[in-house]
Protein backbone atom coordinates (compact mmCIF):
# COMPACT_ATOMS: atom_id res chain seq x y z
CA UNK A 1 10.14 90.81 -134.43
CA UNK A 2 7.65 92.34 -131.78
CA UNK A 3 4.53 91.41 -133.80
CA UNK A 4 5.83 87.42 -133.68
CA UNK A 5 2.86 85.59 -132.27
CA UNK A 6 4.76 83.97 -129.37
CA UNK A 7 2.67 82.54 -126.67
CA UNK A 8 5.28 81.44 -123.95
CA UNK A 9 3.70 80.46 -121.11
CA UNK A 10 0.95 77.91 -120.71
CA UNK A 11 0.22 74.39 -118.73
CA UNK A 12 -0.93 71.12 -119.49
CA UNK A 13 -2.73 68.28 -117.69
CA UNK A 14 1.96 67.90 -115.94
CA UNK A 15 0.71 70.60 -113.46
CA UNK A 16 -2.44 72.61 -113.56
CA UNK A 17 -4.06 72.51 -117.05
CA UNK A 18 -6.49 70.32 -118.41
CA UNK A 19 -5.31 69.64 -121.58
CA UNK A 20 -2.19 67.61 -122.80
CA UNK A 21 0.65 68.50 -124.36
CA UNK A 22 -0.53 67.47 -127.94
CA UNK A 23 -3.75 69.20 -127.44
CA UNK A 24 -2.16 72.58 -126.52
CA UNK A 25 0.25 72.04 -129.58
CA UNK A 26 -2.25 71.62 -131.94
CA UNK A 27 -4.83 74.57 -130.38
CA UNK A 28 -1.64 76.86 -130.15
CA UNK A 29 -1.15 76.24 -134.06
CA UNK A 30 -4.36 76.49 -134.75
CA UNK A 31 -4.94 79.96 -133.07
CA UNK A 32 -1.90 81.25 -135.28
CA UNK A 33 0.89 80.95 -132.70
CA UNK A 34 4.44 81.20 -134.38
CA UNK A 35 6.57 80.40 -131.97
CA UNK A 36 5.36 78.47 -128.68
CA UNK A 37 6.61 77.17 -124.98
CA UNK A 38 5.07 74.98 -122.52
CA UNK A 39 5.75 76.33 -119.32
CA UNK A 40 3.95 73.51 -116.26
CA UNK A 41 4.50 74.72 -112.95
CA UNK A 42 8.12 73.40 -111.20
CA UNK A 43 8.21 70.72 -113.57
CA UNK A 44 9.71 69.61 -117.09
CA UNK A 45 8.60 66.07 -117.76
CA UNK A 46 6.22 67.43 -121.03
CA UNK A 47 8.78 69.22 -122.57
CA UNK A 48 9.70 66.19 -124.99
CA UNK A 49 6.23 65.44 -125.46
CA UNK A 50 5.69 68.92 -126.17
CA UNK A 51 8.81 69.63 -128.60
CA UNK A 52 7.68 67.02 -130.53
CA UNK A 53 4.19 67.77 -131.09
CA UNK A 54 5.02 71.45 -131.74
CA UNK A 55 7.75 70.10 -134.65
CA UNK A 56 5.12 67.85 -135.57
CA UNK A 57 2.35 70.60 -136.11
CA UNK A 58 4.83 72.77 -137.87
CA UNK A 59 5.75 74.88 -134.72
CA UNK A 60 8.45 76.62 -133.47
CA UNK A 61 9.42 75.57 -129.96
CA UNK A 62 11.21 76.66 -126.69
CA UNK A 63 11.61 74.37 -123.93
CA UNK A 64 9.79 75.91 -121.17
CA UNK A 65 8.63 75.93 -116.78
CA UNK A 66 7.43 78.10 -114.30
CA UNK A 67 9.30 78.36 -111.12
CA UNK A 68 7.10 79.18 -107.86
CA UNK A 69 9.75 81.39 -105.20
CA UNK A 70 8.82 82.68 -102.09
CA UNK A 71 9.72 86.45 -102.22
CA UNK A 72 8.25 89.24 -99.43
CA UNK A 73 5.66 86.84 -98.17
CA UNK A 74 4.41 86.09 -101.52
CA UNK A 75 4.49 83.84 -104.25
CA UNK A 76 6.01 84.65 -106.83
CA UNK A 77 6.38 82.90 -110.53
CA UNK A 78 9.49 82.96 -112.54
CA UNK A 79 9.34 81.48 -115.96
CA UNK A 80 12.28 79.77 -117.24
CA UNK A 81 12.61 79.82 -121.32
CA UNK A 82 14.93 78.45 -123.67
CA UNK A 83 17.23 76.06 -121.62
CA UNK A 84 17.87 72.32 -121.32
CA UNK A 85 15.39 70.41 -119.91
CA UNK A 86 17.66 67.57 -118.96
CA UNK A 87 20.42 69.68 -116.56
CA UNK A 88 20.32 68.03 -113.53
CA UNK A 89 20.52 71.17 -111.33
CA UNK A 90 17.26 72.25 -113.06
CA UNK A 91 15.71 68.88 -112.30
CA UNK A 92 17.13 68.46 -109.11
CA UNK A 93 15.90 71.83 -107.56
CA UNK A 94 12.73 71.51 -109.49
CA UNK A 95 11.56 68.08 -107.87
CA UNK A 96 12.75 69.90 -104.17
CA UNK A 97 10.50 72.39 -105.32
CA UNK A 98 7.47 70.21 -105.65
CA UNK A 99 8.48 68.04 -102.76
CA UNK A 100 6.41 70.12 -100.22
CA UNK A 101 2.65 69.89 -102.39
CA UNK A 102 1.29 66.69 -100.44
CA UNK A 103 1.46 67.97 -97.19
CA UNK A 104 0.05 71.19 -98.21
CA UNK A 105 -2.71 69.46 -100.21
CA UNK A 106 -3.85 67.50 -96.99
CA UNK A 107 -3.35 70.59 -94.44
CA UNK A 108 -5.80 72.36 -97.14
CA UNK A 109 -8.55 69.64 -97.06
CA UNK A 110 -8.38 69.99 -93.58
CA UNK A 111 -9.07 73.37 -93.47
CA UNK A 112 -11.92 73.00 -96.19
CA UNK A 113 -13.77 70.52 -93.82
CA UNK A 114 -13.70 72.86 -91.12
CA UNK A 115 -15.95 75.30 -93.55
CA UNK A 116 -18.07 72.36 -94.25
CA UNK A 117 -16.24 71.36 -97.95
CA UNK A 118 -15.66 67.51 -96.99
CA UNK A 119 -13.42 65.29 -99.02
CA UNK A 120 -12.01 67.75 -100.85
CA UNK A 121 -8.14 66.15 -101.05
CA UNK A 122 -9.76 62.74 -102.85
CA UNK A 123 -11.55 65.28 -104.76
CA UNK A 124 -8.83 67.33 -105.58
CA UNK A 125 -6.80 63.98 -107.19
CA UNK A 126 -9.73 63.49 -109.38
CA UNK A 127 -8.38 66.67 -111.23
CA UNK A 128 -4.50 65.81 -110.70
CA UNK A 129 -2.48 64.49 -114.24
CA UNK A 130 0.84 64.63 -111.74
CA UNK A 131 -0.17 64.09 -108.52
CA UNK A 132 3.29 65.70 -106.93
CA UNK A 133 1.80 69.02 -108.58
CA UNK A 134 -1.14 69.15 -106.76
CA UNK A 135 -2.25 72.71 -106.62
CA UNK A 136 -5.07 75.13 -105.35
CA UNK A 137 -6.33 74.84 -108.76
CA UNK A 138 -7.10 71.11 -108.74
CA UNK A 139 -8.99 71.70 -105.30
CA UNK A 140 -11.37 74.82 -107.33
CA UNK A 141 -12.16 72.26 -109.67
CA UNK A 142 -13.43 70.27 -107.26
CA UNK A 143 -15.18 73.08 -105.28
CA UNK A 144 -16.98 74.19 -108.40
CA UNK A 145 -18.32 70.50 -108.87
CA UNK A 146 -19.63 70.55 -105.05
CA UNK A 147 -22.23 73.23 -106.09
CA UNK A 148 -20.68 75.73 -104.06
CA UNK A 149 -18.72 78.08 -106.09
CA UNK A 150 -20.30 78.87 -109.36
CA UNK A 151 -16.29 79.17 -111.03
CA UNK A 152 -12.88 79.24 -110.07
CA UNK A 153 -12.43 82.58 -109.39
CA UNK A 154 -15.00 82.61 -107.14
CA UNK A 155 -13.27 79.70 -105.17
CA UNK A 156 -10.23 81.70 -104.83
CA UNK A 157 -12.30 84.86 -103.79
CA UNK A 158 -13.47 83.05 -100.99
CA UNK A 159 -11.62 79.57 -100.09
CA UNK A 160 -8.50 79.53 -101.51
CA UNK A 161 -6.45 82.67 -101.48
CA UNK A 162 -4.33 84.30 -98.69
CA UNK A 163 -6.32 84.92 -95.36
CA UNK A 164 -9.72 82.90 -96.71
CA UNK A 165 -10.51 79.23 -95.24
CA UNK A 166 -8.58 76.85 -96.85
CA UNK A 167 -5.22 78.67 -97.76
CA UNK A 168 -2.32 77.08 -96.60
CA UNK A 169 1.44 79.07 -97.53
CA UNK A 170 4.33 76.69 -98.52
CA UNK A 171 7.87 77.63 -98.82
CA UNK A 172 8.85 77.55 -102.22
CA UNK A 173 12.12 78.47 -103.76
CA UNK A 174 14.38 81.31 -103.32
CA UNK A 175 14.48 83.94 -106.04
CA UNK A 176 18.30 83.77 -106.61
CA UNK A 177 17.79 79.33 -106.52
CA UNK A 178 15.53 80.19 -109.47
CA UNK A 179 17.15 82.29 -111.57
CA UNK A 180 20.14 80.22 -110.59
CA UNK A 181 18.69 76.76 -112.15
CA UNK A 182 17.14 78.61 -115.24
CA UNK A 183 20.36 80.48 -116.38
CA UNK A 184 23.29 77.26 -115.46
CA UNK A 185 20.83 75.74 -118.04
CA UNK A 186 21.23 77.78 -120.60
CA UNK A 187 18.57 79.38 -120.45
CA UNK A 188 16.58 83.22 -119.46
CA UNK A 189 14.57 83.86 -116.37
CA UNK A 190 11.51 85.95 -116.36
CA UNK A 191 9.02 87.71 -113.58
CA UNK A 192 5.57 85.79 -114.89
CA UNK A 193 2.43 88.32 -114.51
CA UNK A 194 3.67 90.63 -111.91
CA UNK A 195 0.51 92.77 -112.28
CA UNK A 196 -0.67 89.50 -110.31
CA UNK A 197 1.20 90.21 -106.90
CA UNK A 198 -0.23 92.89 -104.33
CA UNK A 199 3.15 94.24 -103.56
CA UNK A 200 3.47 97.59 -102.25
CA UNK A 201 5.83 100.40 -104.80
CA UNK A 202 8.84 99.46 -102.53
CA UNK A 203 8.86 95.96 -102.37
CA UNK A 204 8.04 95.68 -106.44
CA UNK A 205 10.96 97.99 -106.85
CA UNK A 206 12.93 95.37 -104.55
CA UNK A 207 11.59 92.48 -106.44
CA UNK A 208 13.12 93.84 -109.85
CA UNK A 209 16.26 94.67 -108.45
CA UNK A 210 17.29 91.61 -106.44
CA UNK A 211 15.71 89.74 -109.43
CA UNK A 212 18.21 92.18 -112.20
CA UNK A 213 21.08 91.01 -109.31
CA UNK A 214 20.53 87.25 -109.49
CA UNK A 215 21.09 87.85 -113.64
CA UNK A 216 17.31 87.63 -114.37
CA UNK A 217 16.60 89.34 -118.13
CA UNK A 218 12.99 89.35 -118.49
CA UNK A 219 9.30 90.26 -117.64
CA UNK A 220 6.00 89.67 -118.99
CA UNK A 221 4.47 92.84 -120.28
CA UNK A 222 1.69 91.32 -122.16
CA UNK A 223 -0.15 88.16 -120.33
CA UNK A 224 -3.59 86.75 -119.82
CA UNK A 225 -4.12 88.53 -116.29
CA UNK A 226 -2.71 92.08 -117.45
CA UNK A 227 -5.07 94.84 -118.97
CA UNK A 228 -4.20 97.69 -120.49
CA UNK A 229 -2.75 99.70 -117.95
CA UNK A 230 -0.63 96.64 -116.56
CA UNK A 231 0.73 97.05 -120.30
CA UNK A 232 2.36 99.91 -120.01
CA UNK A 233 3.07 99.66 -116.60
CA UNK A 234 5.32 96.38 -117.07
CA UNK A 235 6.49 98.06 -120.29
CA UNK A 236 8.03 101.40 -118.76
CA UNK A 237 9.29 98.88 -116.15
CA UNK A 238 11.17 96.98 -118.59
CA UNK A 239 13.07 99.90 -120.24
CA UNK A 240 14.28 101.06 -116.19
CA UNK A 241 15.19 98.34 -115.49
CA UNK A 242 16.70 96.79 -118.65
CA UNK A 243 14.32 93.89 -118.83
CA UNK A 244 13.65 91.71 -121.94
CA UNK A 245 10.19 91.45 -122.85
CA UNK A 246 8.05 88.39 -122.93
CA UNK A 247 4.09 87.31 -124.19
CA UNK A 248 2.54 84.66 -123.00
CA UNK A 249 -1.53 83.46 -122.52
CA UNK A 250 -0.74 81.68 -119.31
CA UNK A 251 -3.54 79.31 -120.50
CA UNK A 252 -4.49 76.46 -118.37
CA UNK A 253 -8.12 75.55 -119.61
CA UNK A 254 -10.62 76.52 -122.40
CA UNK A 255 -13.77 76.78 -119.66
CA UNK A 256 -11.23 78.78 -117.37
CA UNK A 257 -8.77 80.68 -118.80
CA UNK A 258 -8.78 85.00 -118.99
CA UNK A 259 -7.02 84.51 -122.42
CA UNK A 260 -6.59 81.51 -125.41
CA UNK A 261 -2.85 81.09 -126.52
CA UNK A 262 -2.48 83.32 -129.40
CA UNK A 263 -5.38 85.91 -128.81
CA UNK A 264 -2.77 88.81 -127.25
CA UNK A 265 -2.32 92.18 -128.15
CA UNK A 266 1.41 92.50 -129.37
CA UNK A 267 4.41 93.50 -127.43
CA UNK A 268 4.77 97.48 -127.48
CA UNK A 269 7.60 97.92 -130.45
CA UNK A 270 9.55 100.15 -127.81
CA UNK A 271 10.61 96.79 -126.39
CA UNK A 272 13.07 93.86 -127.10
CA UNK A 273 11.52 90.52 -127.23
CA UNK A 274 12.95 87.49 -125.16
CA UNK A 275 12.85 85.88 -127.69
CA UNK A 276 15.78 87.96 -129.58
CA UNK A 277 18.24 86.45 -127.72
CA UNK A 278 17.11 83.02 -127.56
CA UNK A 279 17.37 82.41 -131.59
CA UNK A 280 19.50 79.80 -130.58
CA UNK A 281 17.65 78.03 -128.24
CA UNK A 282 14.15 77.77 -130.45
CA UNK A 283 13.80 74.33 -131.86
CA UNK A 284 12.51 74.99 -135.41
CA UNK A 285 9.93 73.43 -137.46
CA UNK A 286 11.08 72.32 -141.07
């Protein structure tokens, strides 16, 4: 069951990717995916659209989000698999979630023009498919068409991550809210990419545990940001702490992206998948 090629966590034009839901369907089945979630940031309005292109393609599907929680002073993802996209706690505390983006998106234009990068929330929008998702990514996009950043990871080197010109910290959710809304839903909650977050030993450690408390079950050990060391970091910390394991490309774009969906390694056979105990929740195709 390890050597499934799941890919469970990518985005689509709903938050932060460029492509829609269709398109990542039919590039997910074309790349050899097996089983495959849609995952847009603190939002579930493609899952339908995304179910039924999957079916449609021949796909196995699992109805999919990532939740962004404040946690330490950092932002923190928590991907939600397998539950139902219509519970109105889910919905509820997912559109709370996003309630806070336009403000931030015009308090980071601001800062922008005081660095000289001018009109960058119109800008921004040109990028935006849901324009109560506006992100940090949609404003790189438009920083890399000014001339001035020759990619998006230069953009967040030097505008757009914590301490540089134009980041601006919002509250998101709490951890416990999170895991809260995934699991009433039927569903399982799991730490997206923590190689990602520059927490110190202790405060990981804390992250895992309060995350174990709230009745999280998973972690991504193999994801588009991790290398090879982050492999069997996240792998080890799965076994201490119990943990589920989970794949995904976190795919937004094919000009951007560190990984395609489909092109991981596969999960260490040490490990049990999340996707073991969410038989029941997979939509299947034929």
């Amino acid at each position: 069951m390890n050597l499934l090629n799941a890919d469970l966590h990518c985005h689509s034009v709903v938050s932060d990717g460029t492509l829609q839901p269709e398109m990542l369907a039919a590039r997910a089945k074309a790349n050899g995916v097996e089983l495959w979630a849609l995952t847009d940031h603190d939002e579930v309005d493609g899952q339908q659209r995304a179910r039924d292109a999957a079916l449609a393609q021949g796909l196995d599907y699992l109805s999919g989000t990532e939740i962004s929680v404040s946690f330490a002073g950092v932002t923190v993802h928590i991907v939600g698999l397998g539950f139902d996209p219509a519970d109105a706690s889910l919905v509820d505390g997912l559109a709370a979630t996003r309630g806070g983006r336009g403000e931030r998106a015009h308090d980071m234009a601001r800062e922008l023009a005081k660095v000289g990068i001018h009109g960058a929330y119109d800008g921004a929008l040109k990028y935006v498919g849901n324009p109560q998702l506006i992100s940090r990514t949609h404003f790189a996009r438009y920083i890399v068409e000014t001339g001035k950043c020759a990619d998006t990871s230069e953009v967040f080197r030097h505008y757009l991550a914590e301490g540089k010109p134009g980041f601006v910290p919002h509250k998101w959710a709490s951890l416990g809210d999170a895991v809260r809304w995934i699991t009433d839903a039927g569903g399982l909650a799991v730490i997206a990419h923590p190689g990602r977050y520059r927490f110190t030993p202790t405060e990981e450690y804390a992250l895992f545990s309060e995350f174990v408390g709230h009745g999280g079950r998973g972690v991504e050990v193999i994801t588009g940001s991790h290398g090879p060391s982050d492999f069997q970091k996240y792998a080890d910390t799965a076994l201490e702490f119990g943990l589920l394991a989970s794949r995904g490309s976190d795919f937004h774009s094919p000009g951007e992206s560190r990984a395609d969906l489909g092109t991981l390694p596969d999960l260490p056979g040490q490990l049990t998948p999340v996707w073991a105990e969410l038989q029941h929740r997979v939509q299947r195709a034929g």
